[in-house]
C-alpha atoms as a PDB file:
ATOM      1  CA  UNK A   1     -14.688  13.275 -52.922  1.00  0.00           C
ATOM      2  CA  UNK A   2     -15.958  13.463 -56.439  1.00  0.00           C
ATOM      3  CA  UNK A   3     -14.727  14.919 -59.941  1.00  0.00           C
ATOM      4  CA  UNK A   4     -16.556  18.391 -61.006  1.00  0.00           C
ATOM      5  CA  UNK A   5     -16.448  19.206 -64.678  1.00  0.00           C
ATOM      6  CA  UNK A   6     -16.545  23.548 -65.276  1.00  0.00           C
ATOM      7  CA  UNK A   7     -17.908  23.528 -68.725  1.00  0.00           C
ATOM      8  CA  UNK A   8     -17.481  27.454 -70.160  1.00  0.00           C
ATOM      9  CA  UNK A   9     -20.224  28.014 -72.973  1.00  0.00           C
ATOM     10  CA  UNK A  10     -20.674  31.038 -74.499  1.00  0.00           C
ATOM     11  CA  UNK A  11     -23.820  33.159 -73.111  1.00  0.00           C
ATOM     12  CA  UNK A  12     -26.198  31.938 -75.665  1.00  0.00           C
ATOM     13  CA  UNK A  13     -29.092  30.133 -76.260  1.00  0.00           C
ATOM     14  CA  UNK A  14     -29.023  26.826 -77.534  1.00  0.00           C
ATOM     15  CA  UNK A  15     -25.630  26.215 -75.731  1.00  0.00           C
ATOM     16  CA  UNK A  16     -26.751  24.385 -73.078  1.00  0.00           C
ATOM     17  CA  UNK A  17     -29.207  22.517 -74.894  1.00  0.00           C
ATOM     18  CA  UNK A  18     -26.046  21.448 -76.907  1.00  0.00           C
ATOM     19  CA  UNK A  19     -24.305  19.955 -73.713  1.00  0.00           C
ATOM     20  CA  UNK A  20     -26.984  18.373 -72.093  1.00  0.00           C
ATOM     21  CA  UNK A  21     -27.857  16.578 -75.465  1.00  0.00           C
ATOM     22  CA  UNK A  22     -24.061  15.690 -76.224  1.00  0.00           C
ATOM     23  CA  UNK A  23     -23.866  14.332 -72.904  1.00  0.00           C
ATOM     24  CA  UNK A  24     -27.199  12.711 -73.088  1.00  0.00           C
ATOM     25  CA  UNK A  25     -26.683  11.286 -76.738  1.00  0.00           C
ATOM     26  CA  UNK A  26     -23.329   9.326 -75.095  1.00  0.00           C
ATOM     27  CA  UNK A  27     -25.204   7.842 -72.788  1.00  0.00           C
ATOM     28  CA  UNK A  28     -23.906  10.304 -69.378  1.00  0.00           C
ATOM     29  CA  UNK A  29     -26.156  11.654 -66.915  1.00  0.00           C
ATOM     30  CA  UNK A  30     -25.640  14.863 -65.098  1.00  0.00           C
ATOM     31  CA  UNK A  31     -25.890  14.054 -61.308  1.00  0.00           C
ATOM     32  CA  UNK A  32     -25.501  17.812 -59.984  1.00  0.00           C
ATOM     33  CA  UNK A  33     -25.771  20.964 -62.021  1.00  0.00           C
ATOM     34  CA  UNK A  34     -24.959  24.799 -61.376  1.00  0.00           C
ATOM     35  CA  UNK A  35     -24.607  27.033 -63.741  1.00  0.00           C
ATOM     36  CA  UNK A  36     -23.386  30.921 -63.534  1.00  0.00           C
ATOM     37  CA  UNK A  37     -22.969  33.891 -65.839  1.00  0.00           C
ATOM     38  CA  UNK A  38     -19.526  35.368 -66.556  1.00  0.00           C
ATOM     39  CA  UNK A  39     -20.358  38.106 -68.590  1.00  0.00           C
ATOM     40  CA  UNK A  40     -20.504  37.164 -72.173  1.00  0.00           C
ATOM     41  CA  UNK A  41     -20.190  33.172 -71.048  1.00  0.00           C
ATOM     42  CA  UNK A  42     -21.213  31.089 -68.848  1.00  0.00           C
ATOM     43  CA  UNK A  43     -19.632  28.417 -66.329  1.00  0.00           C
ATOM     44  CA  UNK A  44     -21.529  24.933 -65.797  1.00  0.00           C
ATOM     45  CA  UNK A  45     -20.264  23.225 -62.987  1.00  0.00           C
ATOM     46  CA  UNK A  46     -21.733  19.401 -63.169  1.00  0.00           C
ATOM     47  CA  UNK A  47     -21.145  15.885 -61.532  1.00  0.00           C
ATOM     48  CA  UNK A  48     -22.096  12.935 -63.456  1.00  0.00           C
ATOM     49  CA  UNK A  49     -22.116   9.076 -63.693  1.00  0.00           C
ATOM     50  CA  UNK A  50     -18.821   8.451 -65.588  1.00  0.00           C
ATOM     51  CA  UNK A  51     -16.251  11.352 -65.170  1.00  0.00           C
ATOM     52  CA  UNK A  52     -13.685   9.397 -67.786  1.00  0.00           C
ATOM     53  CA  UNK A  53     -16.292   8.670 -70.288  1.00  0.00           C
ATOM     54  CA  UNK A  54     -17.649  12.206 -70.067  1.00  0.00           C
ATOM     55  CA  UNK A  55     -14.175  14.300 -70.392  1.00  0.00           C
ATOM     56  CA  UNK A  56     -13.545  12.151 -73.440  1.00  0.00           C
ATOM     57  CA  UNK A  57     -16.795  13.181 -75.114  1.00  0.00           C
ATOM     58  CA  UNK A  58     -16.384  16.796 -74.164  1.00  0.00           C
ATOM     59  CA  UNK A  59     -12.818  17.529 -75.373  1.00  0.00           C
ATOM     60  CA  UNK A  60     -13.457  15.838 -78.473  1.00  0.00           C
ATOM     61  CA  UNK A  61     -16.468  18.550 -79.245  1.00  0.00           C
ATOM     62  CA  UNK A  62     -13.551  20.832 -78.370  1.00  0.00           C
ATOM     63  CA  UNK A  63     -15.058  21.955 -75.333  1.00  0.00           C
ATOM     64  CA  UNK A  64     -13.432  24.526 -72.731  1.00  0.00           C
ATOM     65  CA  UNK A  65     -13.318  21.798 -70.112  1.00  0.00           C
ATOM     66  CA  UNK A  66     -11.549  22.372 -66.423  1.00  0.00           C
ATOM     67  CA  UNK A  67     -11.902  18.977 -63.831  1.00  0.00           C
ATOM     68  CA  UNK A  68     -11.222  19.676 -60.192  1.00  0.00           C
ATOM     69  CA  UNK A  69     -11.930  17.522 -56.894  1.00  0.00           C
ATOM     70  CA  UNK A  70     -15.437  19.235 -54.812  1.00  0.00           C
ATOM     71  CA  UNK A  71     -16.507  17.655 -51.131  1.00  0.00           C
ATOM     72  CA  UNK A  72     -20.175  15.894 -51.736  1.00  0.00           C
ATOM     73  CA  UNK A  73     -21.168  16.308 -47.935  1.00  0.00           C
ATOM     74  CA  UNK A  74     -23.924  16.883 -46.254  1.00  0.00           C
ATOM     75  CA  UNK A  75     -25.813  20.403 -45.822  1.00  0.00           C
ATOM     76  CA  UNK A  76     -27.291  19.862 -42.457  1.00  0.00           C
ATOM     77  CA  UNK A  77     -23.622  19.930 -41.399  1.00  0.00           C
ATOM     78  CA  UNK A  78     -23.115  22.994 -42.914  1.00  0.00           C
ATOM     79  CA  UNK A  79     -22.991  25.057 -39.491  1.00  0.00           C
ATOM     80  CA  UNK A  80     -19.518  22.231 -38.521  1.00  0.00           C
ATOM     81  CA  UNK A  81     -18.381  22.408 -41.600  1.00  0.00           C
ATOM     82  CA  UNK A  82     -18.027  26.282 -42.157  1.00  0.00           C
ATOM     83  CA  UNK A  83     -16.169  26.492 -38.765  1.00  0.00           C
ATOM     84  CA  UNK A  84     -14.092  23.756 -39.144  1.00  0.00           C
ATOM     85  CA  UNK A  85     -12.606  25.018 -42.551  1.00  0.00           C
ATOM     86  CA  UNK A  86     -12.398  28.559 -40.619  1.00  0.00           C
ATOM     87  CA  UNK A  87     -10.223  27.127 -38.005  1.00  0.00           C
ATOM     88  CA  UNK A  88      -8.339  25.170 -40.349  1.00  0.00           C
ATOM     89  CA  UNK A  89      -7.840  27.941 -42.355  1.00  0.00           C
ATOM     90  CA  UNK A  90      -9.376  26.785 -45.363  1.00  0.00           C
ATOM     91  CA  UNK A  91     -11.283  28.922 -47.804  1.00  0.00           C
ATOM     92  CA  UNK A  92     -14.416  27.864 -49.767  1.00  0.00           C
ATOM     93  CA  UNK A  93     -14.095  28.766 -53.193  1.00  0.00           C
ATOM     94  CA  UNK A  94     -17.788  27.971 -54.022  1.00  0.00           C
ATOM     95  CA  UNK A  95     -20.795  25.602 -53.146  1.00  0.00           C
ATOM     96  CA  UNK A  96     -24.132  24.393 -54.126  1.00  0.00           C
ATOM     97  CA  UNK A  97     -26.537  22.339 -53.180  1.00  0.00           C
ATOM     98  CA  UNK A  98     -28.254  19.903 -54.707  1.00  0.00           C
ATOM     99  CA  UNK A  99     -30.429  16.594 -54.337  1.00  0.00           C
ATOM    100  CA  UNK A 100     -30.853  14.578 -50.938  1.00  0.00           C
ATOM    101  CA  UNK A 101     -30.119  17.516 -48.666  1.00  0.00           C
ATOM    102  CA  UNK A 102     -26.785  17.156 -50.065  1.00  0.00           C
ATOM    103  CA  UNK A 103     -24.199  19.988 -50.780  1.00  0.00           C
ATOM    104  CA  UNK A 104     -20.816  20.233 -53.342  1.00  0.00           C
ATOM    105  CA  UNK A 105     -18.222  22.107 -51.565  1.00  0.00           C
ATOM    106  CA  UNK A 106     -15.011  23.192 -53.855  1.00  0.00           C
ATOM    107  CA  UNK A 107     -12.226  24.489 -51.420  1.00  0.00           C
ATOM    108  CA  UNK A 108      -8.611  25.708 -51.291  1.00  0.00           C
ATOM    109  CA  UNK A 109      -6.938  22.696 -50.146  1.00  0.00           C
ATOM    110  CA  UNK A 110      -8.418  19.431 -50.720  1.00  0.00           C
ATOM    111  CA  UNK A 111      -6.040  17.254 -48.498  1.00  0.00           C
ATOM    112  CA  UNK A 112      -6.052  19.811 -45.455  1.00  0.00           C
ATOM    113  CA  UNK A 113      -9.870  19.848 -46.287  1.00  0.00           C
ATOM    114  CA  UNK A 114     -10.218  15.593 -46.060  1.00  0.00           C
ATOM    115  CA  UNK A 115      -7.970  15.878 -43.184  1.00  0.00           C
ATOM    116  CA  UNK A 116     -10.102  18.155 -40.676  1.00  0.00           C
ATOM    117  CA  UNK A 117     -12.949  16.379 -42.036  1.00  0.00           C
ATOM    118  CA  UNK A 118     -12.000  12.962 -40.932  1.00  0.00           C
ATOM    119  CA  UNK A 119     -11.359  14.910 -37.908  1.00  0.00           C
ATOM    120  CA  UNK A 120     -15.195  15.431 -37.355  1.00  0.00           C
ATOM    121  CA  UNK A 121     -16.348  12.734 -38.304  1.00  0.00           C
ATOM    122  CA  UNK A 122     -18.368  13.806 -41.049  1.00  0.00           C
ATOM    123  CA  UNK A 123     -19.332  12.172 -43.948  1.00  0.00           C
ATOM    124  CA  UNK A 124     -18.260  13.086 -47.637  1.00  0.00           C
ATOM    125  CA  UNK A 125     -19.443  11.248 -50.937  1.00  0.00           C
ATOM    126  CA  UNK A 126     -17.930   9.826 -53.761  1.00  0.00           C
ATOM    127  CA  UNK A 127     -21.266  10.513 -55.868  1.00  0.00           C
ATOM    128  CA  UNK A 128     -24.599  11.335 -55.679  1.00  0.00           C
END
C-alpha cells in the first residue's frame, strides 16, 4: 500500500509547472502521475519518494491537498484482481497505470481490499 497525494490546481497553464517545480525545488520526486480535468480545475493524483516531506511542502504553498491509501499491484493481474474485488464486493473508485507494468488501484475499502488480496496471493507495493 502506498500514500496518493490529489493535488486540485486550477485549469491553467503554468499550474502544473508550479507543482512539479515546488516539488522538484524541495528535493521530491514524483514516482506516478495522473492528472484529470474537473471542469474549471484539475485533479493530480501523484506518488512520490517522501509522502511526509512532500505534504509539508504542499500545505505550506497553501495547496488544496487530499492523501488517501491506493493498491500499487500489478496490471498483468488485473483480470484476478477485478473479480476478486467483484466478489468481495468492493468497488474501484479509480486506477492508472504507470511504470514497470505496474498499476495504482484506489478502492472503497482498503482493509476488505488487503484482506481478499492476501487471499490470492497477489502482490501489492509499498512504492514504485
Amino acid at each position: 500500500m502506498a500514500k496518493q497525494f490529489s493535488i486540485f490546481l486550477e485549469n491553467r497553464p503554468g499550474r502544473l509547472a508550479n507543482l512539479v517545480e515546488l516539488m522538484g525545488s524541495n528535493g521530491i520526486n514524483f514516482q506516478a502521475m495522473s492528472i484529470s480535468e474537473a471542469g474549471n480545475y484539475g485533479i493530480v493524483r501523484c506518488i512520490v519518494d517522501n509522502d511526509d516531506k512532500a505534504l509539508a511542502v504542499m500545505k505550506d504553498a497553501n495547496m488544496a491537498v487530499n492523501v488517501a491509501d491506493v493498491l500499487i499491484m500489478d496490471f498483468a493481474n488485473i483480470g484476478t484482481i477485478v473479480k476478486i474485488f467483484e466478489g468481495a464486493g468492493i468497488n474501484i473508485d479509480y486506477a492508472y497505470t504507470v511504470e514497470k507494468g505496474r498499476i495504482v488501484i484506489k478502492v472503497s475499502d482498503m482493509p476488505k481490499a488487503l484482506n481478499v488480496i492476501e487471499g490470492a496471493k497477489l502482490r501489492v507495493y509499498a512504492k514504485m
